[in-house]
Every structure is written in structure tokens, then in C-alpha cells.
Protein backbone atom coordinates (compact mmCIF):
# COMPACT_ATOMS: atom_id res chain seq x y z
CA UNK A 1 58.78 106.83 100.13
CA UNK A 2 62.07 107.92 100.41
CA UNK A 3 64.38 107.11 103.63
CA UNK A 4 65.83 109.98 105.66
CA UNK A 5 69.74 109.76 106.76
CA UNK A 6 68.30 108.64 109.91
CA UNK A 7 66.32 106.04 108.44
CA UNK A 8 68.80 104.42 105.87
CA UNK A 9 70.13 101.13 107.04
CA UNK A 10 73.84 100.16 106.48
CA UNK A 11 75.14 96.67 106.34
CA UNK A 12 78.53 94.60 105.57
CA UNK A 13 78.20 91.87 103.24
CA UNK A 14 80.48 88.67 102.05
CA UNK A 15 80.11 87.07 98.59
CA UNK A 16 81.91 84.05 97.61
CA UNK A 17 83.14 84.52 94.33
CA UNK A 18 83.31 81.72 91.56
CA UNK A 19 87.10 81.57 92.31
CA UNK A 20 86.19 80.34 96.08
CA UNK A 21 87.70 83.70 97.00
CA UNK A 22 85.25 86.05 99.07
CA UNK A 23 84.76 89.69 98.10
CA UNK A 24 83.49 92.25 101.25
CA UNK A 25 81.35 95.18 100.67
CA UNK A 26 79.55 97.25 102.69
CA UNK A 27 76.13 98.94 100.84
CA UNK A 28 72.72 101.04 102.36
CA UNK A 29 71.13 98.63 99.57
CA UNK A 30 71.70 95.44 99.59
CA UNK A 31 69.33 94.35 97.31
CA UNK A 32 70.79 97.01 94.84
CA UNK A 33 74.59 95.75 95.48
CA UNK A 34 73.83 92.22 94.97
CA UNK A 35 72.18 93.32 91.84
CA UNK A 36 74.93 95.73 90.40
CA UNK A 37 77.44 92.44 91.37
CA UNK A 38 75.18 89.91 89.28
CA UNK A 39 74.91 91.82 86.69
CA UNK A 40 78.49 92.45 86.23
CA UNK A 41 78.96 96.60 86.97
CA UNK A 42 80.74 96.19 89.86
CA UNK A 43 84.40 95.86 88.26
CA UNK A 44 85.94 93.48 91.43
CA UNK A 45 83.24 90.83 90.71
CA UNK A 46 82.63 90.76 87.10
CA UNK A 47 85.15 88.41 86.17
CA UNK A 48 84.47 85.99 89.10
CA UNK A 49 81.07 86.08 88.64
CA UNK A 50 78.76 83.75 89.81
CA UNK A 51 78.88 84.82 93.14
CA UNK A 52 77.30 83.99 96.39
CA UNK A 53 75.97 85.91 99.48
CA UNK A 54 77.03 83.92 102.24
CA UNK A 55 77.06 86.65 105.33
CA UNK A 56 75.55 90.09 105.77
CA UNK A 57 75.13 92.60 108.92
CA UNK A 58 73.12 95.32 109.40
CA UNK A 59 74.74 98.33 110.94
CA UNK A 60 73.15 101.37 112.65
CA UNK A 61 75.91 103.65 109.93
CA UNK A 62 78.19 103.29 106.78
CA UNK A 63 81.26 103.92 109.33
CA UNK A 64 80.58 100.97 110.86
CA UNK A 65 79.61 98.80 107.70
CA UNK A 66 83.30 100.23 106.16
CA UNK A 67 84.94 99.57 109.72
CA UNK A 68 83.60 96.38 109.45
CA UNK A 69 84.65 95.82 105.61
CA UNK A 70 88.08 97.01 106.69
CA UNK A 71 89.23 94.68 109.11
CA UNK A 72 88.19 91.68 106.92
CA UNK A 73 90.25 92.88 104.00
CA UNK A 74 92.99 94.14 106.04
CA UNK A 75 93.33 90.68 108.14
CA UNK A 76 92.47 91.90 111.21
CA UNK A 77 90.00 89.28 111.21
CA UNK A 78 91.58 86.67 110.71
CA UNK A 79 90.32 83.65 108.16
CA UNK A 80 89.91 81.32 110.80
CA UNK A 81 87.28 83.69 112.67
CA UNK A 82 86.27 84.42 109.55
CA UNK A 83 85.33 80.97 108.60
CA UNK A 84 83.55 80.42 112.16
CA UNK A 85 81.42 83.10 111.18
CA UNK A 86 80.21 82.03 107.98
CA UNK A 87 79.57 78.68 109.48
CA UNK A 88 77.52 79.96 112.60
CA UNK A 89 75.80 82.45 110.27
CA UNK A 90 72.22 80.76 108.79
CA UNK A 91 72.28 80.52 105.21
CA UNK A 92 68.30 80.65 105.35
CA UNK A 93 68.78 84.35 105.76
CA UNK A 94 70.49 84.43 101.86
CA UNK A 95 68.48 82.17 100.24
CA UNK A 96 65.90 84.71 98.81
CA UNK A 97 68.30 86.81 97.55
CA UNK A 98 70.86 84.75 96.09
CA UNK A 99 68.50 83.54 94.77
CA UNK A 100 67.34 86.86 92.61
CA UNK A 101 70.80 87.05 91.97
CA UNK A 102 71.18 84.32 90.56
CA UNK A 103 68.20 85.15 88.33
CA UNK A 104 69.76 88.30 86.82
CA UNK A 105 73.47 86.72 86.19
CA UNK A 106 71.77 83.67 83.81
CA UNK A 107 69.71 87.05 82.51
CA UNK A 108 73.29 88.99 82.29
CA UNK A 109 74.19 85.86 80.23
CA UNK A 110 71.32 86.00 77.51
């Protein structure tokens, strides 16, 4: 079944990359992104690859997901908010699919 506009949730996303350096995206599929990123298609990750989710938010639009992605990259958040974020944020809520992701980098590998 296919998801209308009004249907399609939006979220911001933060991977730690392999270089300890965080990468911020902002996807309607996160499954999909965190694929594409393991995999290696996504041409900001590939070389830092393995990478970890370590926050994600859903958002009601992709305006807000890209507002969202915006003011981490631009600073406007700064790191130490940042980091108090990531360490409030419960890592159970990853786990299943860093896991998968981690599954199709060692299959990226073969």
C-alpha cells in the first residue's frame, strides 16, 4: 500500500561516522537511508563507513526534517546541546536498525 503526501512521515536523523564525526540527514524512509548509507551510495558516508544511528525524529513534513538538518550543520545548535541530546536520547530506539545496517555493510564488504 502506498502512502499518500498526507500519510508519509518525515524524520531527521544523526549517524556517527567511523571518523567519530556525525553526518545529519533528514529522509521519509529511514529504513531506506540507513540502507543506501550502509551500503555505500550515499557519497558523504561511503568513505567513513561503518556508521551508527545514534538519534532520529519524526517530523509531521520534510521542511521541518531539513529545518531541523539545517541548524545542526549550520551550528545553530550548538555541539554542546548537541551532545545533551544524544545522551538523553535512548539508544534502545536504534538498536534494531543499526543493527540491519550493520548487516548490509559486512554484506557491502563480501
Amino acid at each position: 500500500m502506498n502512502q499518500t503526501a498526507e500519510e508519509t512521515q518525515y524524520c531527521f536523523y544523526i549517524l556517527r561516522c567511523s571518523d567519530q564525526e556525525f553526518y545529519y540527514g533528514s529522509s521519509s524512509d529511514l529504513a531506506q537511508s540507513l540502507f543506501d548509507h550502509a551500503f555505500g551510495a550515499v557519497e558523504e558516508t561511503c568513505d567513513r563507513r561503518p556508521l551508527e544511528l545514534v538519534y532520529f525524529e519524526e517530523t509531521s513534513s520534510l521542511a521541518s526534517a531539513l529545518n531541523l538538518r539545517v541548524k545542526f550543520i549550520s551550528g545553530e545548535i550548538s555541539k554542546e546541546i548537541r551532545d545533551k541530546i544524544l545522551e538523553l536520547f535512548s539508544k534502545d530506539q536504534c538498536q534494531e536498525l543499526n543493527a540491519r545496517a550493520q548487516l548490509v555493510f559486512a554484506l557491502s564488504l563480501l
